[in-house]
Protein backbone atom coordinates (compact mmCIF):
# COMPACT_ATOMS: atom_id res chain seq x y z
CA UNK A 1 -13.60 24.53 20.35
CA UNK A 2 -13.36 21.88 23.08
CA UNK A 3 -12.53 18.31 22.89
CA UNK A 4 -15.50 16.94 22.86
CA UNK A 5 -16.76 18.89 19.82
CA UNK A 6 -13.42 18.39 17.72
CA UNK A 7 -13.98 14.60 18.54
CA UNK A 8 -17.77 14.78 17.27
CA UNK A 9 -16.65 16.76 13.71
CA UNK A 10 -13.58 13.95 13.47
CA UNK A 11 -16.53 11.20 13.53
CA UNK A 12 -18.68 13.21 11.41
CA UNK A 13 -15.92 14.14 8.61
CA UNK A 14 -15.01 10.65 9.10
CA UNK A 15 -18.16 9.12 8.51
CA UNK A 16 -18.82 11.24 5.54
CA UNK A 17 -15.51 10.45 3.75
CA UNK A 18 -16.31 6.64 4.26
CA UNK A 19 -19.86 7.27 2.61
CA UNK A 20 -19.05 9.38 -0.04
CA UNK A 21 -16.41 6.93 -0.61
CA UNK A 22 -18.55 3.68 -0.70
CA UNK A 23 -20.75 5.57 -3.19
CA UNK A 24 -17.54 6.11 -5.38
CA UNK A 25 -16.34 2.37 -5.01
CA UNK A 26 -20.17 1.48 -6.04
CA UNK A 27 -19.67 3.48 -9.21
CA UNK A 28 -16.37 2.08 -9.80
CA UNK A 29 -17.73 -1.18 -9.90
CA UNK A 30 -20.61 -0.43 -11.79
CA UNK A 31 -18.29 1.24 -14.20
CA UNK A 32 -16.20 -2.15 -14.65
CA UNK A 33 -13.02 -0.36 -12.90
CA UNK A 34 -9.88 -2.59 -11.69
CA UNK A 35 -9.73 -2.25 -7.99
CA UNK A 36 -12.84 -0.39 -7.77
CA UNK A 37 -13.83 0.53 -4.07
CA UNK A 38 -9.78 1.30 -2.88
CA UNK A 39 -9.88 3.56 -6.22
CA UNK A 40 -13.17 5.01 -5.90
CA UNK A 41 -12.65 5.94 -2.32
CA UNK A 42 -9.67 7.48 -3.40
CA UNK A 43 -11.06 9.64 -6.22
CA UNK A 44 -13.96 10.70 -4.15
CA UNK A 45 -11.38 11.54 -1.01
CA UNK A 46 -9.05 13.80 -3.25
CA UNK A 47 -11.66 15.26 -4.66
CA UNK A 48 -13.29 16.51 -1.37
CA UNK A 49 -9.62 17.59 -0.18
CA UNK A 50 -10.05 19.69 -3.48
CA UNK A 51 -13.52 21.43 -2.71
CA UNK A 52 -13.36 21.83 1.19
CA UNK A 53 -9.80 21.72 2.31
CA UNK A 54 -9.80 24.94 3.69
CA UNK A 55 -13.27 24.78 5.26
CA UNK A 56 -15.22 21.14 6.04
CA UNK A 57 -11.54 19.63 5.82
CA UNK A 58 -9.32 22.21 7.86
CA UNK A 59 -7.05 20.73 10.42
CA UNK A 60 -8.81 17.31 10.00
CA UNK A 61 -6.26 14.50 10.53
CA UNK A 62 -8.07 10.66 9.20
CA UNK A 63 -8.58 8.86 12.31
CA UNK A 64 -4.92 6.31 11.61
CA UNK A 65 -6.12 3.42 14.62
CA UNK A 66 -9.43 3.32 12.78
CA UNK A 67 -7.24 2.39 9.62
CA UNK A 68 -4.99 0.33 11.46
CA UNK A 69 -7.95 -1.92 12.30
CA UNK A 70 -9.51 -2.61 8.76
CA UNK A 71 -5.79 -3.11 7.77
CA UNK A 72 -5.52 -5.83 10.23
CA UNK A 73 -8.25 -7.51 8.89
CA UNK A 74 -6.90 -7.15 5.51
CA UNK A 75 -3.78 -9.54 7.42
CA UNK A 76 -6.69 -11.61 8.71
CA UNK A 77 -7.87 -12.49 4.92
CA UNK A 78 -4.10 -12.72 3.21
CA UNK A 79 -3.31 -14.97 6.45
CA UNK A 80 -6.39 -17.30 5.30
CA UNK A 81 -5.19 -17.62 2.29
CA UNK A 82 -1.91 -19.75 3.56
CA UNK A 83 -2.52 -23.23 2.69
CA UNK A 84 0.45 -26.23 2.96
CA UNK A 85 1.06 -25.54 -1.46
CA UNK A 86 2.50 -22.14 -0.62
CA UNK A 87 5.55 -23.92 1.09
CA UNK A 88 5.97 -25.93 -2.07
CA UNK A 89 7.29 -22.07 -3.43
CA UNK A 90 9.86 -22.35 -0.50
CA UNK A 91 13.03 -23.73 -2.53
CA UNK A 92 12.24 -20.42 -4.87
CA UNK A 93 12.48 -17.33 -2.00
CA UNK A 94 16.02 -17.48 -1.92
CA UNK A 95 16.70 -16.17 -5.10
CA UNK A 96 13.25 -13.69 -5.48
CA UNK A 97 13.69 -12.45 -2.07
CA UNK A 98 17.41 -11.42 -2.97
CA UNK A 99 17.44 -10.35 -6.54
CA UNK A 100 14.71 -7.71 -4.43
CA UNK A 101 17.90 -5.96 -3.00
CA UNK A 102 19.37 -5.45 -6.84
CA UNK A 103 15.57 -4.19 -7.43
CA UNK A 104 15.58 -1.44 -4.63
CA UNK A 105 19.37 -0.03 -5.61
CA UNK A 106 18.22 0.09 -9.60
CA UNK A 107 15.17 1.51 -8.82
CA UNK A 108 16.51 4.02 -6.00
CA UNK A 109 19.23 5.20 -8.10
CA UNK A 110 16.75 5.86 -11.95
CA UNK A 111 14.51 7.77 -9.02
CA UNK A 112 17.33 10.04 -7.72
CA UNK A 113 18.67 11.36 -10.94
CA UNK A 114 14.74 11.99 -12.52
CA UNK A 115 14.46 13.82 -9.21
CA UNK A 116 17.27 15.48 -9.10
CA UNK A 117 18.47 16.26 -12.67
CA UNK A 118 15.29 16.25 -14.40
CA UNK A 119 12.91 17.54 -11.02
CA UNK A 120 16.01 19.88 -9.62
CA UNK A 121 15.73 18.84 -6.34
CA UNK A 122 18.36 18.72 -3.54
CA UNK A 123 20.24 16.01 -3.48
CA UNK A 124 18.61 14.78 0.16
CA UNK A 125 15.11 15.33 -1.13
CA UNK A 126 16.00 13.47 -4.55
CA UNK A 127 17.01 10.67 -2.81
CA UNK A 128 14.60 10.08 0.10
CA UNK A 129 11.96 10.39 -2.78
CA UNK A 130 13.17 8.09 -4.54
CA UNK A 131 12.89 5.57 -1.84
CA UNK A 132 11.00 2.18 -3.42
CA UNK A 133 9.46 1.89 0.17
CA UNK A 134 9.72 2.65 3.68
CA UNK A 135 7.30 5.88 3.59
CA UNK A 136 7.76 6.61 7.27
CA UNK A 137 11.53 6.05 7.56
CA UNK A 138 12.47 7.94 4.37
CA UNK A 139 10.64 11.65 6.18
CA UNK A 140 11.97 11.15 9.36
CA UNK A 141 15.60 10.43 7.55
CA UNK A 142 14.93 13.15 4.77
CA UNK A 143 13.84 15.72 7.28
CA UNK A 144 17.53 15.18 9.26
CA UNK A 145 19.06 15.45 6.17
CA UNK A 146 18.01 18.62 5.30
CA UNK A 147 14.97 16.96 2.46
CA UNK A 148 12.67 19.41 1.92
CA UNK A 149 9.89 17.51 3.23
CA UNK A 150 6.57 18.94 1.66
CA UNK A 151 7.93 17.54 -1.23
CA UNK A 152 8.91 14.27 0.23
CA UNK A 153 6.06 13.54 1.46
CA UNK A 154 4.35 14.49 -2.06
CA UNK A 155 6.05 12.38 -3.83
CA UNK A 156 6.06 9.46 -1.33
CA UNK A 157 2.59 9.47 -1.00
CA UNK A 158 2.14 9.80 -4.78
CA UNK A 159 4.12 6.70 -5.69
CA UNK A 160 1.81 4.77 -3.94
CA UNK A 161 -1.39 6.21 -5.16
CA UNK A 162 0.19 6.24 -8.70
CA UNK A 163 1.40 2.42 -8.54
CA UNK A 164 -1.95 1.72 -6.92
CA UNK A 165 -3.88 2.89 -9.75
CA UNK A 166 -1.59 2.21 -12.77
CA UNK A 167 -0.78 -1.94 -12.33
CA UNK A 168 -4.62 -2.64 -12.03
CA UNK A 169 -4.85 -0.85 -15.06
CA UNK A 170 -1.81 -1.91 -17.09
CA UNK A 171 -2.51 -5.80 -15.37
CA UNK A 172 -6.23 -5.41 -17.11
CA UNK A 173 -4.80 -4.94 -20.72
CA UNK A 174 -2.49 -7.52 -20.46
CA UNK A 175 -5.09 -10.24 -18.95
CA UNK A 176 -8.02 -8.64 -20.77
CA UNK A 177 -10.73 -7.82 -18.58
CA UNK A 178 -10.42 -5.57 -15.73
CA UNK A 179 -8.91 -7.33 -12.42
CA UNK A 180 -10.40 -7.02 -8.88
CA UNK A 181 -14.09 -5.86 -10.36
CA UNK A 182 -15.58 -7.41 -7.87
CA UNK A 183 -13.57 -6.04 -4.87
CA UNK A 184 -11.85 -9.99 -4.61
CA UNK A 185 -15.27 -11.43 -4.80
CA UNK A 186 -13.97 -14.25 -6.45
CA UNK A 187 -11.84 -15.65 -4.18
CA UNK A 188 -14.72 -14.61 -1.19
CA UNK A 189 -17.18 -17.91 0.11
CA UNK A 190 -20.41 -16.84 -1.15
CA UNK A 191 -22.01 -18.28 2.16
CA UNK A 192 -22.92 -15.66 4.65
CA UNK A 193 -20.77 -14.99 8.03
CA UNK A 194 -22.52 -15.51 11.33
CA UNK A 195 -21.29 -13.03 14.38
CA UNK A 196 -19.56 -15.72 15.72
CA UNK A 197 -17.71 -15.96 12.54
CA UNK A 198 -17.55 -12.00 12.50
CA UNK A 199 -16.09 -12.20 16.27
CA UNK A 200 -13.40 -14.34 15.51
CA UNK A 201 -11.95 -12.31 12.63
CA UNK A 202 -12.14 -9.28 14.91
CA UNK A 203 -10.38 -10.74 17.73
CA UNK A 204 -7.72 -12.05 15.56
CA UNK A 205 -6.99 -9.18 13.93
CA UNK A 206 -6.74 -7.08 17.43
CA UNK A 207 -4.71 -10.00 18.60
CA UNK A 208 -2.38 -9.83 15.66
CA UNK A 209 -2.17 -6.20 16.12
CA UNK A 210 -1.06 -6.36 19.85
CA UNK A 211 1.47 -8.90 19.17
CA UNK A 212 3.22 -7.10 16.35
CA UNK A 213 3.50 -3.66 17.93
CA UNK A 214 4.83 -5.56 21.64
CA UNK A 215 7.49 -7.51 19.24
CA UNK A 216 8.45 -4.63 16.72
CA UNK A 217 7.51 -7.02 13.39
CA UNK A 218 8.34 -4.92 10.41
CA UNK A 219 4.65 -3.58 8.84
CA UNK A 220 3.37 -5.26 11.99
CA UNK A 221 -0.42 -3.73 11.11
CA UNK A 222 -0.33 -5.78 8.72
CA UNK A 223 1.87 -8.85 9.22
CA UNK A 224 0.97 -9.71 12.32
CA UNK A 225 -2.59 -10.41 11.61
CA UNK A 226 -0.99 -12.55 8.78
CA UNK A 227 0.62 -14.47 10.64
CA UNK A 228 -1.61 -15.22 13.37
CA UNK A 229 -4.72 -15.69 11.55
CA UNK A 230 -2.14 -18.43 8.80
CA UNK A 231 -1.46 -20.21 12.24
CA UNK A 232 -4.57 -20.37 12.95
CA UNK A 233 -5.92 -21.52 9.20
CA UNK A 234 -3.06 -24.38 8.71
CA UNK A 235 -3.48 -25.65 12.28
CA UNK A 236 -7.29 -26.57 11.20
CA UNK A 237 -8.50 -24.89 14.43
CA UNK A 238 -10.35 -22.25 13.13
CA UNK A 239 -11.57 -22.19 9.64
CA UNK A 240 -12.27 -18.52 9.16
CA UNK A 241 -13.51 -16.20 5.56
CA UNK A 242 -14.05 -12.49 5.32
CA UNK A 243 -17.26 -11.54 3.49
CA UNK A 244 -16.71 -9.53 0.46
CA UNK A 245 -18.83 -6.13 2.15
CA UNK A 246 -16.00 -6.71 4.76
CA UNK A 247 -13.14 -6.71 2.41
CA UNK A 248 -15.13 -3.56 0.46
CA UNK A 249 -15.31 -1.69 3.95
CA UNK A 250 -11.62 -1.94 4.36
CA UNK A 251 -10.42 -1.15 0.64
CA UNK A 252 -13.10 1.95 1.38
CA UNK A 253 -11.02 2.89 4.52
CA UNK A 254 -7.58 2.36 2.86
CA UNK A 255 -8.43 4.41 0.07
CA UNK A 256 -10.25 7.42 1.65
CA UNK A 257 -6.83 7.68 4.47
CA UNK A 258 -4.90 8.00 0.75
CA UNK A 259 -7.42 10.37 -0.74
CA UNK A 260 -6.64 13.10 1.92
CA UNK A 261 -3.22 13.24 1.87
CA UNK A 262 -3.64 15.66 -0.52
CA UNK A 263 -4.16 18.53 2.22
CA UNK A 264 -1.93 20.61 2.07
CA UNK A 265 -0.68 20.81 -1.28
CA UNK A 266 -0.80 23.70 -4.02
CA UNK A 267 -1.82 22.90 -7.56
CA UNK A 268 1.48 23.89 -9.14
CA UNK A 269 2.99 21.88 -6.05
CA UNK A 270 0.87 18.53 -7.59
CA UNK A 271 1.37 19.40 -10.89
CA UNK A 272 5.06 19.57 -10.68
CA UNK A 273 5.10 16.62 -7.79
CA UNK A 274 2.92 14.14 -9.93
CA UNK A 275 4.46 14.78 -13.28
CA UNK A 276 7.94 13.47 -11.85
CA UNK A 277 6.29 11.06 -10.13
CA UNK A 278 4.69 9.44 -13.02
CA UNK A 279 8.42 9.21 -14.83
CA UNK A 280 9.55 7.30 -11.13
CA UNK A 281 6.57 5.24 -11.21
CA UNK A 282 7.27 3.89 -14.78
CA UNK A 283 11.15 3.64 -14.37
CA UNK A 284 9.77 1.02 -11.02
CA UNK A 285 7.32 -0.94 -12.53
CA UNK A 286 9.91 -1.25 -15.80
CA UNK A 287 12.26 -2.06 -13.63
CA UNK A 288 9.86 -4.31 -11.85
CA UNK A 289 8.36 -6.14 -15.23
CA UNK A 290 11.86 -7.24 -16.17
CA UNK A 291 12.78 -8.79 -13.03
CA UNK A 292 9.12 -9.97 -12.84
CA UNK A 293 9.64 -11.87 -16.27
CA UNK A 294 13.27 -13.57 -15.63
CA UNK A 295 12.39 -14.55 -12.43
CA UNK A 296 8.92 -16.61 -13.84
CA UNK A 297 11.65 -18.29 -16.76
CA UNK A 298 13.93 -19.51 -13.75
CA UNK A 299 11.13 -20.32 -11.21
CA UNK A 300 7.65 -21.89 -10.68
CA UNK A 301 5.80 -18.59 -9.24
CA UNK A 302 4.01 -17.15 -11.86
CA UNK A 303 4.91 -13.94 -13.66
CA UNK A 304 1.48 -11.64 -12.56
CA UNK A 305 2.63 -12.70 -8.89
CA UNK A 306 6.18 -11.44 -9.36
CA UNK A 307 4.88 -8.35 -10.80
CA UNK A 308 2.77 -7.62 -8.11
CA UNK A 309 5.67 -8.68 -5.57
CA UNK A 310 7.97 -6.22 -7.65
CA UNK A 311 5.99 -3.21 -7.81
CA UNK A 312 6.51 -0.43 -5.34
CA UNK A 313 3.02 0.47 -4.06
CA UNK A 314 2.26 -0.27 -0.09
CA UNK A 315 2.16 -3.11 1.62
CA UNK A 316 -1.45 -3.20 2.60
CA UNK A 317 -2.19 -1.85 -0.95
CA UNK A 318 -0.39 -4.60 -3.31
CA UNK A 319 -2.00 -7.09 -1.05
CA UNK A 320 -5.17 -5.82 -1.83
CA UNK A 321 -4.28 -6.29 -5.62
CA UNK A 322 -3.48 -9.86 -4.89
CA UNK A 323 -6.38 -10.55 -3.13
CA UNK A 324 -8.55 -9.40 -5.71
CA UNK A 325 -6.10 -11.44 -8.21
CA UNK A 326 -5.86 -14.48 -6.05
CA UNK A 327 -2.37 -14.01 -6.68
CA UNK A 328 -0.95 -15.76 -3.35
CA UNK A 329 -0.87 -12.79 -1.07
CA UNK A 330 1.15 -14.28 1.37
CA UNK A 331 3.63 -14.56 -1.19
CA UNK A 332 3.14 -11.07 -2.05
CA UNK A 333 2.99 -10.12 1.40
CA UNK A 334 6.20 -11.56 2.00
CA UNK A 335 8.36 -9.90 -0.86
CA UNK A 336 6.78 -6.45 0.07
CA UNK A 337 7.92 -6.85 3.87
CA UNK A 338 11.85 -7.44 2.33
CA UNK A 339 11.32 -4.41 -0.06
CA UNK A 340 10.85 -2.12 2.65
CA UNK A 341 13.26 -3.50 5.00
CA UNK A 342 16.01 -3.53 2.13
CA UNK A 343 15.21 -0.09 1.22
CA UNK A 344 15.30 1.20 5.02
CA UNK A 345 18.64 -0.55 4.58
CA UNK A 346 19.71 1.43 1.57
CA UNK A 347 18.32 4.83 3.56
CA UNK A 348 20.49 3.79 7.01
CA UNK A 349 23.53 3.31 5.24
CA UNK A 350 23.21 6.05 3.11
CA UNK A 351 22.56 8.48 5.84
CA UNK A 352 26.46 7.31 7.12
CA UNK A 353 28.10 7.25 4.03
CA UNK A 354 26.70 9.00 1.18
CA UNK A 355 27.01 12.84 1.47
CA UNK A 356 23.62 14.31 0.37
CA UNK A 357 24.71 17.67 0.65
CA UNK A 358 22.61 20.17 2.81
CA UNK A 359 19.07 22.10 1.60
CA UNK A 360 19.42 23.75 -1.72
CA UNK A 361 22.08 22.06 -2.50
């Protein structure tokens, strides 16, 4: 098959994902679901990975710059969102941002013994599962530990599907109505965007983009659009709002590049996989509601804002939450960005100091 042809089927798988996955974010909506369009995209994703994995879906690899795009204009929104009261939360960082590192070593350590006494994995692939964060750094770490890494990348990739769709849920009960129904309408202008408009987001999402990968910022797909576009908002310079289809489109993207992850994996694989995952995920976002409500007693951020700050989903996904929440997402932003970089921490030291033991050990 030649290059041109593989290209062509990419777009066309591609394209079909994104619609099938629109449809499934419509429903989702329709339906009264929290986060609909990220969690009807990824329903509708898995469950083509389930049908046509090893026809339609063979060897198909989701297009990652294409996602790296709509994730920088996720930055782009959370960026517009900075306004001179956020700084008034300064005085309170200190002590959120560091009671994070106490988060990532109670939550690492619960995750390595349900992985490894209750799951029965090695000790390497217990504990770079059990990573709160840092998806990329805990496989290439794992794998040179001996992790076996089919499973590592399971249950990585499930903790942030599973936190993903569990807080909007649990977050509906406790306000009592489902949260983000509208995709983050709420917090959207209503007024339409001109292309001009349209431009400028694009351009300073790319621009955020460039900068971050030329100066290494940690989650720089998704920071450095942040950044830039908050500059841009607080200077007064450009006054800039994403459209709500926009924000839909991107949730659509970010969900679909989740959905078929999947590939790959046996049932009993998933079965066994998601069942310890669900134990990790609820030992985290206990772990994460306790911090969540002593930090709120002691502090002026509110406790749904800590929550979302102390759950371990993905970056670009818990912002999406708080967008839809209007929950400060630079805020949120901000504590995910430490998470990861503590728990790369943990990872790096442990690599030098902990014995993990080699595979099947």
């Amino acid at each position: 098959m030649s290059l041109s042809s593989l290209s062509l089927r990419m777009i066309f798988t591609t394209g079909c994902l994104l619609l099938a996955g629109g449809v499934g974010g419509w429903i989702a909506q329709h339906a009264h679901l929290p986060m609909p369009y990220m969690l009807g995209s990824l329903f509708t994703s898995g469950l083509a990975v389930a049908l046509f994995q090893k026809r339609a879906l063979a060897d198909y690899a989701y297009p990652m710059k294409f996602r790296t795009v709509f994730i920088g204009l996720i930055g782009v929104m959370i960026g517009t969102q900075v306004t001179p009261e956020v700084f008034a939360l300064l005085p309170e960082l200190p002590l959120t941002l560091s009671m994070l590192a106490v988060f990532v070593v109670l939550a690492q350590s619960g995750n390595f013994l349900i992985f490894h006494k209750i799951g029965g994995y090695n000790r390497a692939t217990a504990f770079y599962a059990g990573a709160p964060g840092g998806l990329m750094e805990s496989l290439v770490l794992g794998e040179k530990a001996g992790a076996d890494l089919r499973l590592l990348t399971a249950q990585q990739f499930l903790r942030i599907i599973l936190v993903i769709s569990i807080l909007p849920s649990a977050l509906s009960l406790w306000i009592g109505h489902p949260v983000g129904s509208a995709a983050g309408q709420s917090i959207m202008p209503s007024g339409p965007v001109t292309a001009g408009e349209l431009l400028v987001i694009v351009l300073a999402a790319l621009a955020g983009l460039f900068v971050a990968s030329k100066i290494k910022l940690p989650a720089g797909q998704i920071t450095g659009p942040l950044l830039l576009s908050a500059g841009l908002t607080l200077s007064g310079l450009v006054d800039m709002h994403l459209p709500f289809w926009l924000i839909a489109a991107a949730q659509v993207v970010v969900g679909s590049s989740l959905g078929v992850r999947f590939t790959g994996m046996t049932a009993t694989m998933l079965r066994r996989s998601l069942g310890l995952s669900v134990l990790s995920v609820s030992w985290m976002l206990l772990v994460g509601a306790v911090f969540a409500v002593v930090l709120a007693a002691v502090t002026d951020i509110p406790f749904l804002h800590l929550m979302i700050s102390y759950s371990p989903g993905g970056v670009t996904e818990m912002s999406i939450i708080a967008l839809s929440l209007a929950a400060n997402p630079a805020l949120v932003s901000l504590h995910h960005v430490v998470r990861i970089l503590l728990t790369v921490g943990v990872m790096v030291i442990a690599e030098k100091r902990i014995p993990l033991g080699q595979p099947g050990e």
